[in-house]
C-alpha atoms as a PDB file:
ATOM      1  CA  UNK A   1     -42.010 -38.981 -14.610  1.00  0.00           C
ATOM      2  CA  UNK A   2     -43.601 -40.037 -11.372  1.00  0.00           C
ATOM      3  CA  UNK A   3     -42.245 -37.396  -9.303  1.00  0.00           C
ATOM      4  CA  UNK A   4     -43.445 -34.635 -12.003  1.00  0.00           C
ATOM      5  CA  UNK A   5     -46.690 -35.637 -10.752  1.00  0.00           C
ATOM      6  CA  UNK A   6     -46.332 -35.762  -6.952  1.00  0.00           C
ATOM      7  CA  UNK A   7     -48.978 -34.485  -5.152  1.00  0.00           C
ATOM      8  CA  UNK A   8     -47.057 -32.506  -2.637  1.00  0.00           C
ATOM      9  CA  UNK A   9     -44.671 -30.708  -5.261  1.00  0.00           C
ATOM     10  CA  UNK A  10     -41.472 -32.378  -3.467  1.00  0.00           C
ATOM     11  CA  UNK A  11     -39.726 -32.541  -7.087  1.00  0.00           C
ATOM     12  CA  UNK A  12     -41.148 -28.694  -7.860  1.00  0.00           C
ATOM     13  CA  UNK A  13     -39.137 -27.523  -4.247  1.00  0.00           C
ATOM     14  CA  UNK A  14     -36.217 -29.506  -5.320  1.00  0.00           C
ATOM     15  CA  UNK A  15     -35.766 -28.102  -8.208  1.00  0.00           C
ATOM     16  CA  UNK A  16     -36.449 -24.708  -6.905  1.00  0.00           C
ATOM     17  CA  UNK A  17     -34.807 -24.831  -4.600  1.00  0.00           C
ATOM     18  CA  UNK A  18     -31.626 -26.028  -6.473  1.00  0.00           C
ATOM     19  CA  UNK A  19     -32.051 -23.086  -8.892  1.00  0.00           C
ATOM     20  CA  UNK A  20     -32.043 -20.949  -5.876  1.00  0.00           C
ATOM     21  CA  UNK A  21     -28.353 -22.004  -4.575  1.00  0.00           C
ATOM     22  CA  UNK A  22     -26.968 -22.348  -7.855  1.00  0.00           C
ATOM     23  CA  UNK A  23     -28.186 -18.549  -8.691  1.00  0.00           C
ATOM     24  CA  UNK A  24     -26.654 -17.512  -5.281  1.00  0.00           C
ATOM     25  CA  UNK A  25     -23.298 -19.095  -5.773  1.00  0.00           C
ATOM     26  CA  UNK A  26     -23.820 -17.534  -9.239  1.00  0.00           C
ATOM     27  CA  UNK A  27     -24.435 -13.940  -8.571  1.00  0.00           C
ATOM     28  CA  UNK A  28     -21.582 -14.612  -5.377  1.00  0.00           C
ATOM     29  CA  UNK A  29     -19.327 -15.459  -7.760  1.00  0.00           C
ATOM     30  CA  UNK A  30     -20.059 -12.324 -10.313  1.00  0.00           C
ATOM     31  CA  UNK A  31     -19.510 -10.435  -7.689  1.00  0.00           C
ATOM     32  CA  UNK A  32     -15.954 -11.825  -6.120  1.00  0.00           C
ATOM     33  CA  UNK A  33     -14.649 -11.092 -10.040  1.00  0.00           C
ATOM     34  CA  UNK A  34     -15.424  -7.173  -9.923  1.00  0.00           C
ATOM     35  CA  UNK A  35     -14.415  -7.448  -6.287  1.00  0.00           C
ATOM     36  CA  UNK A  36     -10.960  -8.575  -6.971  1.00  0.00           C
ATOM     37  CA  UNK A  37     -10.360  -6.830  -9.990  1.00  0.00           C
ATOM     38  CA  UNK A  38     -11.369  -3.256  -7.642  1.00  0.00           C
ATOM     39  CA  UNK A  39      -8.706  -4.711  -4.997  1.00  0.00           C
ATOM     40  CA  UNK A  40      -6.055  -5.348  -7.135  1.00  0.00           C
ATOM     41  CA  UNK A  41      -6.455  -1.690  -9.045  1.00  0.00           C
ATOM     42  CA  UNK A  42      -7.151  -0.096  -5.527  1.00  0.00           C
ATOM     43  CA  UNK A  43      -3.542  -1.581  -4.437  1.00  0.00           C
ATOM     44  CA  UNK A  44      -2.158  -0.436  -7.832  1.00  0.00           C
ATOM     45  CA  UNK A  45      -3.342   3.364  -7.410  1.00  0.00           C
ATOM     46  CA  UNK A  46      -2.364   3.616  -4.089  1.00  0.00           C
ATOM     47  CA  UNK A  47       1.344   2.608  -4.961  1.00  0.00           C
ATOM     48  CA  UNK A  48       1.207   5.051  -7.928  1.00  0.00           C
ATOM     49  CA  UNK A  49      -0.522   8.076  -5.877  1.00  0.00           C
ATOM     50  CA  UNK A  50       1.505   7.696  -2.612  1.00  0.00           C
ATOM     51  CA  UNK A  51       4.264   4.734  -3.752  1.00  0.00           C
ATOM     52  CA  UNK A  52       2.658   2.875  -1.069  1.00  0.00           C
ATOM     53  CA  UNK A  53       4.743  -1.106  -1.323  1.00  0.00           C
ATOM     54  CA  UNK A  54       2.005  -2.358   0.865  1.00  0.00           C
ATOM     55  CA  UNK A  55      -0.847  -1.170  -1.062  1.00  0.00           C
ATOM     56  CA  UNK A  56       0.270  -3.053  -4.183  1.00  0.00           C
ATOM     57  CA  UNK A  57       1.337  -6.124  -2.319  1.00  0.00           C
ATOM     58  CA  UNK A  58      -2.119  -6.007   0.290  1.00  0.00           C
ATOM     59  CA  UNK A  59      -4.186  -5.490  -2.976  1.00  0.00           C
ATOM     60  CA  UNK A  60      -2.213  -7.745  -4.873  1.00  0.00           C
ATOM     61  CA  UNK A  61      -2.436 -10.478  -2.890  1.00  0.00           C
ATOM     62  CA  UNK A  62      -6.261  -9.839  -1.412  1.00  0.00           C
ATOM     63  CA  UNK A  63      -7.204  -9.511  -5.105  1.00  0.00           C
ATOM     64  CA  UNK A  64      -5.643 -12.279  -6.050  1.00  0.00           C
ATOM     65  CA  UNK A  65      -7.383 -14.754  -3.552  1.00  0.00           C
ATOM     66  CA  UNK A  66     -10.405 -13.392  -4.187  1.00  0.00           C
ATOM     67  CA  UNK A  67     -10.108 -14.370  -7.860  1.00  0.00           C
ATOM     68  CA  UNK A  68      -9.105 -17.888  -7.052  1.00  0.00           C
ATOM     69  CA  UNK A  69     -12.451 -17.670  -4.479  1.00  0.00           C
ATOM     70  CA  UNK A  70     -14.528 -16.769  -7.549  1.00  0.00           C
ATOM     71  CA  UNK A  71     -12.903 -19.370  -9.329  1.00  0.00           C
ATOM     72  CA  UNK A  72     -13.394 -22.220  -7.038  1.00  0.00           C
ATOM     73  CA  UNK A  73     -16.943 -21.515  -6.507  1.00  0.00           C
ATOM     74  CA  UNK A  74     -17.893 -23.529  -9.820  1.00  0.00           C
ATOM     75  CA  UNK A  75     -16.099 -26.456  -8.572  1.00  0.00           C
ATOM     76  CA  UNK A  76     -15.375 -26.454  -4.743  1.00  0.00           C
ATOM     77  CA  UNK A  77     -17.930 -24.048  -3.073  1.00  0.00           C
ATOM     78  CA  UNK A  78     -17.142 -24.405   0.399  1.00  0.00           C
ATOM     79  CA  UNK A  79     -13.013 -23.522  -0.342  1.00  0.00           C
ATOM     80  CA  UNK A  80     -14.198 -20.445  -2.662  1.00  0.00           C
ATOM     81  CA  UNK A  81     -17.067 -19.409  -0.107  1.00  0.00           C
ATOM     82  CA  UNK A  82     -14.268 -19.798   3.055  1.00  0.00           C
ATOM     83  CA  UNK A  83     -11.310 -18.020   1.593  1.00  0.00           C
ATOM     84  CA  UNK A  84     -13.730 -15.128   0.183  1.00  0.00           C
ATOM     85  CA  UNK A  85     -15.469 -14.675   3.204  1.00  0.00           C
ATOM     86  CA  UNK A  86     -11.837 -14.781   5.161  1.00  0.00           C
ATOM     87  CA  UNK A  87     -10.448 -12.311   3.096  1.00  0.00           C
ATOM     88  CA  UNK A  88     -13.756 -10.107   2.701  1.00  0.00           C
ATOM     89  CA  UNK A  89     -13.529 -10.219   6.637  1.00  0.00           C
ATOM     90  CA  UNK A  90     -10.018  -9.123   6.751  1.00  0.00           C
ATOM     91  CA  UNK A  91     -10.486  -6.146   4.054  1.00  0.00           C
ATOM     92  CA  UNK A  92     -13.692  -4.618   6.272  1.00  0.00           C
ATOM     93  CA  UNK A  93     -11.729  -5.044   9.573  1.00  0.00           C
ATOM     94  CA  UNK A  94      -8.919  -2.930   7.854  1.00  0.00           C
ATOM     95  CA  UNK A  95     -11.001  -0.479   5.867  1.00  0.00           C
ATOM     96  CA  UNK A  96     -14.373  -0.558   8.260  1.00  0.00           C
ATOM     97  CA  UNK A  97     -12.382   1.678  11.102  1.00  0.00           C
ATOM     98  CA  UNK A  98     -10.768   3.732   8.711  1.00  0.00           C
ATOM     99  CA  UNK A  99     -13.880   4.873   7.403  1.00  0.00           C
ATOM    100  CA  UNK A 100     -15.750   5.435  10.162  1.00  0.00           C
ATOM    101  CA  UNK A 101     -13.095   7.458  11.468  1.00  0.00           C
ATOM    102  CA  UNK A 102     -12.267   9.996   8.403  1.00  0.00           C
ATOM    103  CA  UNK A 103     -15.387   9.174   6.393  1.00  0.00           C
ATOM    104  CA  UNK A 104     -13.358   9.333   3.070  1.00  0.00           C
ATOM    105  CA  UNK A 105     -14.925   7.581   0.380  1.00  0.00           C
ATOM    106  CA  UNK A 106     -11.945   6.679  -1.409  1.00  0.00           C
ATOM    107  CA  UNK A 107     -10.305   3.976  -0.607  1.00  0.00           C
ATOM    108  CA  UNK A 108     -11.976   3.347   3.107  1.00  0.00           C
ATOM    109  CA  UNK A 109     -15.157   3.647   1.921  1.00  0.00           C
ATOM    110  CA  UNK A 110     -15.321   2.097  -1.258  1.00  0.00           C
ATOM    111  CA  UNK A 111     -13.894  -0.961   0.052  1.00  0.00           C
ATOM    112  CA  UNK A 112     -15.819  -0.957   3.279  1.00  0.00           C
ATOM    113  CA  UNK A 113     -19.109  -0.977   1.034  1.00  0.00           C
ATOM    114  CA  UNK A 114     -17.379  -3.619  -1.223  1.00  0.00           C
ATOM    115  CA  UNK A 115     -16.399  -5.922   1.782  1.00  0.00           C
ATOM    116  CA  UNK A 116     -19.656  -5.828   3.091  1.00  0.00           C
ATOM    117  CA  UNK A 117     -21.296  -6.990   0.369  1.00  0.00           C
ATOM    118  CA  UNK A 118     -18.713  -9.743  -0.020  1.00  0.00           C
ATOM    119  CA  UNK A 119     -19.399 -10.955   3.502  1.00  0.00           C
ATOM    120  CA  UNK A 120     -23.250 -10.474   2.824  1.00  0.00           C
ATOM    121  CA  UNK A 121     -23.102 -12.741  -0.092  1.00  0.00           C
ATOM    122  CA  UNK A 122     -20.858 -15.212   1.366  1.00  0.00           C
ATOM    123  CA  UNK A 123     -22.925 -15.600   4.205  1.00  0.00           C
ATOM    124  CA  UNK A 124     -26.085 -15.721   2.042  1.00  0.00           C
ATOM    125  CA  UNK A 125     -24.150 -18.826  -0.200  1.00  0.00           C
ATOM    126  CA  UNK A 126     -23.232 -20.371   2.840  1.00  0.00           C
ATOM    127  CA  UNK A 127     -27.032 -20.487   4.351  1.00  0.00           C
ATOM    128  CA  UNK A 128     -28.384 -21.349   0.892  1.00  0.00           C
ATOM    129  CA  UNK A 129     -25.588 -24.603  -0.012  1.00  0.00           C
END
């Protein structure tokens, strides 16, 4: 009850401050779910437009780790934050030239946007743990 008091607001930041990395791990790990999901039905379309083996087994797999990142965030935030930033790396290397060189939206772009966004959250989670 002491600290509620303080007259510096040290227990105030704290717990600010707290709420602050928990929403950011939060909304990071919202956003790995829809990621993944997207990845894993990206790989499935482009094996059933163009019977593409490594789409399904690239967006298989990159979905699939992407999941388990989302999943570990909750309990182990530095694994989920490190294998979702790896693999949100590796997706805009592979989709970030493509795009800037055709400028087709789907899949390049979509998952070049998507990636991004990963990273920028990852990132952001990492700064704010």
């Amino acid at each position: 009850m002491i600290e509620k008091f303080s007259p510096n607001g040290a227990c105030c930041r704290a717990r600010s401050d707290r709420l602050q990395r928990v929403a950011m791990i939060d909304l990071t790990r919202n956003f790995y779910f829809v990621y993944g999901v997207l990845t894993i039905i990206g790989g499935v379309i482009g094996y059933a437009k163009a019977g593409s083996m490594a789409s399904i087994i690239a967006g298989g797999i990159s979905g699939a780790l992407i999941l388990v990142a989302a999943f570990l965030l909750k309990s182990n935030a530095i694994v989920g934050l490190s294998i979702g930033g790896v693999v949100a790396l590796a997706l805009l290397g592979r989709f970030g030239p493509a795009f800037l060189k055709s400028f087709n939206f789907m899949p390049a772009g979509l998952m070049t946007i998507l990636s991004a966004i990963a990273l920028g959250l990852t990132i952001a989670s990492f700064v704010k743990r």
